[in-house]
PDB file of N, CA and C in Angstrom:
ATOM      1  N   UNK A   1      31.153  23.200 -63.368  1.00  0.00           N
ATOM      2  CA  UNK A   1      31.645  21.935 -63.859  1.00  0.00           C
ATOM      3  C   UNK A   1      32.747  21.394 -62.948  1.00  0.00           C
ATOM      4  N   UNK A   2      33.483  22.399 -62.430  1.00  0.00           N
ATOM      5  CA  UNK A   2      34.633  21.844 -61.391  1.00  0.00           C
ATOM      6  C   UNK A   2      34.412  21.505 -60.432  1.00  0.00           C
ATOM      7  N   UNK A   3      33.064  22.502 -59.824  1.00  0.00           N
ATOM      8  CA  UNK A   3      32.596  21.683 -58.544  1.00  0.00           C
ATOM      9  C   UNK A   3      32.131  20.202 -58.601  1.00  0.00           C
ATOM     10  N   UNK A   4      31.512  19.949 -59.744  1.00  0.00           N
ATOM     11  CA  UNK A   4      30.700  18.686 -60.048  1.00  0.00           C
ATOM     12  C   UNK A   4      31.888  17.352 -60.192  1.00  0.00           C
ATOM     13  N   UNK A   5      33.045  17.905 -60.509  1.00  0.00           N
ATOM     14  CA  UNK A   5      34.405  17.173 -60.621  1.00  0.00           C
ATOM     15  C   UNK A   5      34.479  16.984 -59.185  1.00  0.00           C
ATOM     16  N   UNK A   6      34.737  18.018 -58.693  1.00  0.00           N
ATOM     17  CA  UNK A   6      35.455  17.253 -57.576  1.00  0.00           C
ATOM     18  C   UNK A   6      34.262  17.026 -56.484  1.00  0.00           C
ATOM     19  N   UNK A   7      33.249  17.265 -56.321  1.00  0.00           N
ATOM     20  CA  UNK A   7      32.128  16.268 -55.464  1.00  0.00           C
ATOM     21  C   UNK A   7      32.032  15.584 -55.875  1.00  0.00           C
ATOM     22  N   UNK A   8      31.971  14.594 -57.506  1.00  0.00           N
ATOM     23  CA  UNK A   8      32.244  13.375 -57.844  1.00  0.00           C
ATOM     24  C   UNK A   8      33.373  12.246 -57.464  1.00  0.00           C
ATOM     25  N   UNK A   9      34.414  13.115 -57.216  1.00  0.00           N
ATOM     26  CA  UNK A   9      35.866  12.488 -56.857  1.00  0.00           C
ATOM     27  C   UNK A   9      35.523  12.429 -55.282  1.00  0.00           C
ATOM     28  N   UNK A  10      34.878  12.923 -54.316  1.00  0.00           N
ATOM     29  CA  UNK A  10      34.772  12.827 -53.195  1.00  0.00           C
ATOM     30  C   UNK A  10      33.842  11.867 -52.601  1.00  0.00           C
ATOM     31  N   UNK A  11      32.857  11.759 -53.532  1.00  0.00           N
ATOM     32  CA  UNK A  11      32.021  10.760 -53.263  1.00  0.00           C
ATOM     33  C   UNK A  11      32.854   9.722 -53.693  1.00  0.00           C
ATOM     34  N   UNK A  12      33.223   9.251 -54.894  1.00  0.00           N
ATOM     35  CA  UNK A  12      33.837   7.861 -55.168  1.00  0.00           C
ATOM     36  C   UNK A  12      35.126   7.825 -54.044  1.00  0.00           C
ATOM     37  N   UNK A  13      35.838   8.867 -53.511  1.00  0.00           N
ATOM     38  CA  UNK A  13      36.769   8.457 -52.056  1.00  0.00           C
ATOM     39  C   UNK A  13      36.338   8.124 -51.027  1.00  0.00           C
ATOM     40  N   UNK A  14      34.500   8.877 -51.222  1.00  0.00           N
ATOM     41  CA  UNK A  14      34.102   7.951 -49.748  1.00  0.00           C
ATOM     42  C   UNK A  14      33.518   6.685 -50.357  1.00  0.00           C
ATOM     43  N   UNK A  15      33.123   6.258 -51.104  1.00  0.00           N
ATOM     44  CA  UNK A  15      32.759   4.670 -51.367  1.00  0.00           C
ATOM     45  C   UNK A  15      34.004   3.527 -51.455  1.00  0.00           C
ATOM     46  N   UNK A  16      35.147   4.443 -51.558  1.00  0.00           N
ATOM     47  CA  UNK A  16      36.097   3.657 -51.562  1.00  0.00           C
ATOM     48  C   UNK A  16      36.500   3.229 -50.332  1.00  0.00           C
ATOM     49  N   UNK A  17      36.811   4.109 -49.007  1.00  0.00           N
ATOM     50  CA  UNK A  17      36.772   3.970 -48.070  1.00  0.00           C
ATOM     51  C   UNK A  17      36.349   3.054 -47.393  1.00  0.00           C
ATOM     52  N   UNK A  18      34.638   3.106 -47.270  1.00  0.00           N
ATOM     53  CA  UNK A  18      33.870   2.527 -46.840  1.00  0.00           C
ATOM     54  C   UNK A  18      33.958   0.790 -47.595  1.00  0.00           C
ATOM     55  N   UNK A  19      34.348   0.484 -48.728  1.00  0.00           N
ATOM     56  CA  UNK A  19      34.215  -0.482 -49.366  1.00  0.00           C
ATOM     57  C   UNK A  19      35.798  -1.174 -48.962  1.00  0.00           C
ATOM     58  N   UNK A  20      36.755  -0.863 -48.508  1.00  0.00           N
ATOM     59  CA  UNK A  20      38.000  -0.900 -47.622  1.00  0.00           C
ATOM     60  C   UNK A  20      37.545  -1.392 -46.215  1.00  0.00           C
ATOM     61  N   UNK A  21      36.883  -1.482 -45.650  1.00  0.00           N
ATOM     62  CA  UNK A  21      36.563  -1.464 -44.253  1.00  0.00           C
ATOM     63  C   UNK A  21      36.021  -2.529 -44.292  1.00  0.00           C
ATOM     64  N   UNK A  22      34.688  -2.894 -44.892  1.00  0.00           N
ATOM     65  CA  UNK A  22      33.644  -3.539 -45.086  1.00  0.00           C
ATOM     66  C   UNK A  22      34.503  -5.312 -45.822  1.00  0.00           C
ATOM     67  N   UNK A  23      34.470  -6.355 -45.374  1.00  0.00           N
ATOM     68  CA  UNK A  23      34.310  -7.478 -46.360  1.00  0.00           C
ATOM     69  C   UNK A  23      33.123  -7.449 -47.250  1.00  0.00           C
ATOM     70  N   UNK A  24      33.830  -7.839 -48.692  1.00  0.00           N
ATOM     71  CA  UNK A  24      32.315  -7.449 -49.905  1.00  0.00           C
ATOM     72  C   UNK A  24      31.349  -8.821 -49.758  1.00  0.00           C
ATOM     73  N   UNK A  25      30.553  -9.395 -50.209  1.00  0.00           N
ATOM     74  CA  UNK A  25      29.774 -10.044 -50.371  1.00  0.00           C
ATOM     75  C   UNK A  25      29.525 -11.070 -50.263  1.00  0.00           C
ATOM     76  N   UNK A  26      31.550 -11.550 -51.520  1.00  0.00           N
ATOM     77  CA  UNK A  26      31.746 -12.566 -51.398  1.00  0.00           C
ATOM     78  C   UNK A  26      32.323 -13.498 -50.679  1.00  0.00           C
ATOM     79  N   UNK A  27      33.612 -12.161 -49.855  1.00  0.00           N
ATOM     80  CA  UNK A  27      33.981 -12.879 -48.880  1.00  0.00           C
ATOM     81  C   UNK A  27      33.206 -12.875 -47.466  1.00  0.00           C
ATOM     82  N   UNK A  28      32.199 -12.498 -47.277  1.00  0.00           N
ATOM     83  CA  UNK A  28      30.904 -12.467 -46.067  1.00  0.00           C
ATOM     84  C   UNK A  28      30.513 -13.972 -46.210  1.00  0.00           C
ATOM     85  N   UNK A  29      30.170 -14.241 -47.946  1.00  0.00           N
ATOM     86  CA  UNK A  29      29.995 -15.701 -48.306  1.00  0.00           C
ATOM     87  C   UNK A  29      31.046 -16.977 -47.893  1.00  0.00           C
ATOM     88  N   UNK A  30      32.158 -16.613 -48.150  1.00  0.00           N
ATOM     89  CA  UNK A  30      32.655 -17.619 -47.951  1.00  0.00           C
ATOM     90  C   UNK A  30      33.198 -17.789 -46.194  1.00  0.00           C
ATOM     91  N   UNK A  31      33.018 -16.466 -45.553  1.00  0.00           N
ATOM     92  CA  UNK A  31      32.955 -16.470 -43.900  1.00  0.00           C
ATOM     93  C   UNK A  31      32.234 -17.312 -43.430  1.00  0.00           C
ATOM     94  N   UNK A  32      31.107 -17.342 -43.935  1.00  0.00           N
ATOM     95  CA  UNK A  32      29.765 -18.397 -43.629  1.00  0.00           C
ATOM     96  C   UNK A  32      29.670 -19.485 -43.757  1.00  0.00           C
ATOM     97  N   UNK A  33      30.557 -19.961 -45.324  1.00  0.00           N
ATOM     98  CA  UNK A  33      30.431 -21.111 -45.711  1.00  0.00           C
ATOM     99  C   UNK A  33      31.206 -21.833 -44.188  1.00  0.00           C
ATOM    100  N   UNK A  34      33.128 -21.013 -44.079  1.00  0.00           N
ATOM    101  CA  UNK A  34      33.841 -21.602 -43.731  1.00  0.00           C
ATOM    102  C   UNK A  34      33.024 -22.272 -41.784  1.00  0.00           C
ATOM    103  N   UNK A  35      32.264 -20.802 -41.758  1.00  0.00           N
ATOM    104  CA  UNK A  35      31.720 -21.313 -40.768  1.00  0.00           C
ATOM    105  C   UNK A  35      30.445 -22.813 -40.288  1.00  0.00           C
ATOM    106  N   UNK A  36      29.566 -22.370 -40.885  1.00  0.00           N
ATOM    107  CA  UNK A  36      28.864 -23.678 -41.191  1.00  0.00           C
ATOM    108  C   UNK A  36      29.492 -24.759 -41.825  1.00  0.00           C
ATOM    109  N   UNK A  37      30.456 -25.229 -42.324  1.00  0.00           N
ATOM    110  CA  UNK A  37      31.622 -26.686 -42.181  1.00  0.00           C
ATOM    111  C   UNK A  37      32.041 -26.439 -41.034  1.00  0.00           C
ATOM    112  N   UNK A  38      32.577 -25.639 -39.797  1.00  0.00           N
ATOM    113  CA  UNK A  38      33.348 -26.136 -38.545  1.00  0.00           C
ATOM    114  C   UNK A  38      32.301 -26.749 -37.488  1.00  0.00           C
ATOM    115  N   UNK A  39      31.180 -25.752 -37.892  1.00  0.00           N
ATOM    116  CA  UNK A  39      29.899 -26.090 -36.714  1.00  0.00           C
ATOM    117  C   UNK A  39      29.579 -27.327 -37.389  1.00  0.00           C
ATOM    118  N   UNK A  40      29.319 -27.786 -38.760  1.00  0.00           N
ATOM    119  CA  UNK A  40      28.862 -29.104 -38.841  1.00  0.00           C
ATOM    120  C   UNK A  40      29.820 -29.873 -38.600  1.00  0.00           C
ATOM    121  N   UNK A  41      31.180 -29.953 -38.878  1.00  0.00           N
ATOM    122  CA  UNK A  41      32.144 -31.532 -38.716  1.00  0.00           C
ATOM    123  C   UNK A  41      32.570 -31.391 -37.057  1.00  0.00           C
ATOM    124  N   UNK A  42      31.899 -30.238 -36.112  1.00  0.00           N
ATOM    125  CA  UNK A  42      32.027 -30.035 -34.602  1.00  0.00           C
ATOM    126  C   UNK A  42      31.203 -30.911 -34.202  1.00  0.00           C
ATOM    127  N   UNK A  43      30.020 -30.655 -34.666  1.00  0.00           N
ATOM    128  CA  UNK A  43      28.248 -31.170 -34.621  1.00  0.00           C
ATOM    129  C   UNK A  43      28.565 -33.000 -34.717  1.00  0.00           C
ATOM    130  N   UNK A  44      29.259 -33.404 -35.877  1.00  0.00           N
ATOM    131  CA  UNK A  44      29.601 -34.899 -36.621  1.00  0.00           C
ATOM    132  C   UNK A  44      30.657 -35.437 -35.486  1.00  0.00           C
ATOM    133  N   UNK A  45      31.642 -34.730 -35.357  1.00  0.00           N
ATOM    134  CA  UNK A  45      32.266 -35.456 -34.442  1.00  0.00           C
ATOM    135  C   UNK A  45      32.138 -35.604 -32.954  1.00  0.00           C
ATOM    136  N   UNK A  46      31.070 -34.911 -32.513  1.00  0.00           N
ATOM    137  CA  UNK A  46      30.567 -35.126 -31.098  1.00  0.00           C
ATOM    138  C   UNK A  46      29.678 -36.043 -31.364  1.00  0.00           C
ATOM    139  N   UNK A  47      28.861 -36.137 -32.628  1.00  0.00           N
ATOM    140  CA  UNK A  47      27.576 -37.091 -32.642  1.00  0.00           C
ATOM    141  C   UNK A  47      28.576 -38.464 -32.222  1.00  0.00           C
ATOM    142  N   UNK A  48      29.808 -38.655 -33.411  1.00  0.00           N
ATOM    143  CA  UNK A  48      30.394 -39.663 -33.974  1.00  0.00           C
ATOM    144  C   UNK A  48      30.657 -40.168 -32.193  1.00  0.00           C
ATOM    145  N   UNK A  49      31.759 -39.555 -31.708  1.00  0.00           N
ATOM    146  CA  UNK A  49      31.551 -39.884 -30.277  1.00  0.00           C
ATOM    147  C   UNK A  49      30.895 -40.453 -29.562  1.00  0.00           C
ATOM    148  N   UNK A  50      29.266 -39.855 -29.335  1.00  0.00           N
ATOM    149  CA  UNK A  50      28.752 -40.145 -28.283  1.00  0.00           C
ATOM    150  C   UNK A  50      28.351 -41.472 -28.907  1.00  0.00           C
ATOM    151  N   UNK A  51      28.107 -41.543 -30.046  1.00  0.00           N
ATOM    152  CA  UNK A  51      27.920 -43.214 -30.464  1.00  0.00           C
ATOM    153  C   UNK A  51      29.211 -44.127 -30.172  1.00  0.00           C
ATOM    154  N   UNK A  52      30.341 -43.903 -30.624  1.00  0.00           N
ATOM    155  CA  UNK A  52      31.403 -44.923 -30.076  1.00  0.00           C
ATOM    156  C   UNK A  52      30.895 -45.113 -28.585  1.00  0.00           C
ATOM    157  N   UNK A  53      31.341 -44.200 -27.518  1.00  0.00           N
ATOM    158  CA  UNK A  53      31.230 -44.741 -25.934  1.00  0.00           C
ATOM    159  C   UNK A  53      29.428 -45.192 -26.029  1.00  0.00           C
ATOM    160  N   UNK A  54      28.160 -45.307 -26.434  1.00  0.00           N
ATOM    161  CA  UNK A  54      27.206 -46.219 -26.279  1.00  0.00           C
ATOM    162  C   UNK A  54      27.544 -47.362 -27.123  1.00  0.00           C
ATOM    163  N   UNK A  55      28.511 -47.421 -28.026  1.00  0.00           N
ATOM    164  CA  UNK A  55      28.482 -48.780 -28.915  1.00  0.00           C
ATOM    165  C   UNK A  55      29.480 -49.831 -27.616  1.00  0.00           C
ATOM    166  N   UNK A  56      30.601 -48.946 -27.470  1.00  0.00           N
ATOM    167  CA  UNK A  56      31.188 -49.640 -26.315  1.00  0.00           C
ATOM    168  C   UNK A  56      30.426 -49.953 -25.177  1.00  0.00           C
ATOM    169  N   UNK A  57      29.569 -49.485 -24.443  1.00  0.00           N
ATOM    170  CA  UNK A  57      28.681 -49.294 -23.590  1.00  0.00           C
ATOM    171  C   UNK A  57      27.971 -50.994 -23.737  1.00  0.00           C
ATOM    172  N   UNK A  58      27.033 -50.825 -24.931  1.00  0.00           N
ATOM    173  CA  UNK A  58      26.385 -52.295 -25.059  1.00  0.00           C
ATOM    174  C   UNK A  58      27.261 -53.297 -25.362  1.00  0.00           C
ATOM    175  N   UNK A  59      28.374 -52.982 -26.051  1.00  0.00           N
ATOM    176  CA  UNK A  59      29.620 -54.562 -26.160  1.00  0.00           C
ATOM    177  C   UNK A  59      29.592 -54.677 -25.059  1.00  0.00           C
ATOM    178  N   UNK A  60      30.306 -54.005 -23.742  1.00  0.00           N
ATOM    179  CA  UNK A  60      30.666 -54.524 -22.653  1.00  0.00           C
ATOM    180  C   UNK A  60      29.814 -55.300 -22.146  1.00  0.00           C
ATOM    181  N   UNK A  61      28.079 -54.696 -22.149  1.00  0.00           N
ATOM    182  CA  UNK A  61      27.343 -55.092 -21.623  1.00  0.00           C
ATOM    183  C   UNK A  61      26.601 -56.882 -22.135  1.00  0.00           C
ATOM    184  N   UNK A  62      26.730 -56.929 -23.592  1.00  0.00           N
ATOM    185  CA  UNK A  62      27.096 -57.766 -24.453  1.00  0.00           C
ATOM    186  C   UNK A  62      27.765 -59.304 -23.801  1.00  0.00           C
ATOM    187  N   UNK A  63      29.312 -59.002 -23.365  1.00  0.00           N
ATOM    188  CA  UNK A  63      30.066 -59.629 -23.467  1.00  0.00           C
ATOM    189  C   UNK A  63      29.931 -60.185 -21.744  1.00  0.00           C
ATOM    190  N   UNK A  64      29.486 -59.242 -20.737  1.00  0.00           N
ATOM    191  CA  UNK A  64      29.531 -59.194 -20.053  1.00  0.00           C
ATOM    192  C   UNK A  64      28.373 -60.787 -19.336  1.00  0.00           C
ATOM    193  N   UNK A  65      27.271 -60.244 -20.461  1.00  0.00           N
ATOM    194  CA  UNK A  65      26.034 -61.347 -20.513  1.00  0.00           C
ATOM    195  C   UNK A  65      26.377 -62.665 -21.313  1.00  0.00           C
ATOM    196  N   UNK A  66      27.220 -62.843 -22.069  1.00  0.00           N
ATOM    197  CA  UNK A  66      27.115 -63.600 -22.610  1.00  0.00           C
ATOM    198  C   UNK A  66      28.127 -64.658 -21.721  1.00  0.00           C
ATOM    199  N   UNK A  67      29.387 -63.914 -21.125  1.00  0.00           N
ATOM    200  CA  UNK A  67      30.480 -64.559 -19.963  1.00  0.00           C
ATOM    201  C   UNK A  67      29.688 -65.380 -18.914  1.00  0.00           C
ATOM    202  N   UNK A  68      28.584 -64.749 -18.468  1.00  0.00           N
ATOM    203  CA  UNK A  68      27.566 -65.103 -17.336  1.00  0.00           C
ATOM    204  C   UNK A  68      26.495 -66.408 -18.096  1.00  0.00           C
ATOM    205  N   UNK A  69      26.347 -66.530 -18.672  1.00  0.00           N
ATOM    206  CA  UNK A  69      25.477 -67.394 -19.705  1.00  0.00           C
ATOM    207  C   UNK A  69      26.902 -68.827 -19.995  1.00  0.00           C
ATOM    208  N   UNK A  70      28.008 -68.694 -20.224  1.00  0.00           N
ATOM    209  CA  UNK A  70      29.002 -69.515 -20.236  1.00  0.00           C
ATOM    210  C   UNK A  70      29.264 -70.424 -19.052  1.00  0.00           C
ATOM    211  N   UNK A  71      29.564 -68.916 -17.848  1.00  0.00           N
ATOM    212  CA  UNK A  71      29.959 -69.721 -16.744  1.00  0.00           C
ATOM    213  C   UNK A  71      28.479 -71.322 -16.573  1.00  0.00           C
ATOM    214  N   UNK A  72      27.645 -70.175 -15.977  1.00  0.00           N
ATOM    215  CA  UNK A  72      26.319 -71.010 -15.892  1.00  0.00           C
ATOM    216  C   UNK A  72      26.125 -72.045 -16.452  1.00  0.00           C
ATOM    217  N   UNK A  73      26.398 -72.107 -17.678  1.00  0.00           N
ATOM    218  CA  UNK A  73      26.417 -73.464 -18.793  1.00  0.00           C
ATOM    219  C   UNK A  73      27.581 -74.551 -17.975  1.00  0.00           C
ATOM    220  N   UNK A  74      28.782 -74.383 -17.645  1.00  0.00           N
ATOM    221  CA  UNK A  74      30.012 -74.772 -17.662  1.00  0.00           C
ATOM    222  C   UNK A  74      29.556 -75.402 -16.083  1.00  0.00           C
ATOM    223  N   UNK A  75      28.817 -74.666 -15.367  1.00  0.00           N
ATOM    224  CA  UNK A  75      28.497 -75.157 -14.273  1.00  0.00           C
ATOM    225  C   UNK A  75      27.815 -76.398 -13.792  1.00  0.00           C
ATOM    226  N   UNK A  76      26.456 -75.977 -14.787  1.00  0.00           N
ATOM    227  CA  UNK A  76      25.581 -77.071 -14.905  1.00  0.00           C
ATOM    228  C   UNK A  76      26.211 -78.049 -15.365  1.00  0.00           C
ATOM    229  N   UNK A  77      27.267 -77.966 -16.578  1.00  0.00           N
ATOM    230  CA  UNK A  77      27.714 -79.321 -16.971  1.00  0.00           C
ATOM    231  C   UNK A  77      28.428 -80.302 -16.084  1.00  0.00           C
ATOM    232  N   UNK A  78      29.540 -79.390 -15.182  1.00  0.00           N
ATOM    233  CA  UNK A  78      30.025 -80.184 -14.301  1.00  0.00           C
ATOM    234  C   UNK A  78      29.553 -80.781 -12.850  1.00  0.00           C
ATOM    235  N   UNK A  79      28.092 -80.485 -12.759  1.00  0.00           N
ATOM    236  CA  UNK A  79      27.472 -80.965 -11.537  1.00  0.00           C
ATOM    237  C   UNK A  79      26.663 -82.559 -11.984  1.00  0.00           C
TER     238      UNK A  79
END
């Protein structure tokens, strides 16, 4: 009976151990979560980016055509 005591107590010191070392389940879960939000708002704000510099991209290009369409007008009028 004493042996059965204390190989019981030895096993629950090694599960304890091992369960010390280890993150349990939930915090594995919330490792993951925290991870998949950095990779997505990483992911969002590079998208968000590369759209600003093409939105700027076509204004310039925009404004650029429409300046050229003015002059031209302004030209013809005064000839």
């Amino acid at each position: 009976m004493l042996r059965a005591a204390v190989a019981a107590a030895a096993i629950l010191c090694s599960f304890a151990a091992t369960a010390e070392d280890k993150p349990d389940s939930l915090e594995r879960a919330m490792q993951r979560a925290v991870e998949r939000a950095v990779h997505g708002t990483e992911k969002t704000a590079k998208r968000a980016g590369k759209f600003a510099e093409k939105t700027a991209t076509r204004s310039g290009k925009f404004v650029e055509r429409t300046a050229t369409k003015v002059d031209k007008s302004v030209k013809r009028a005064l000839e």
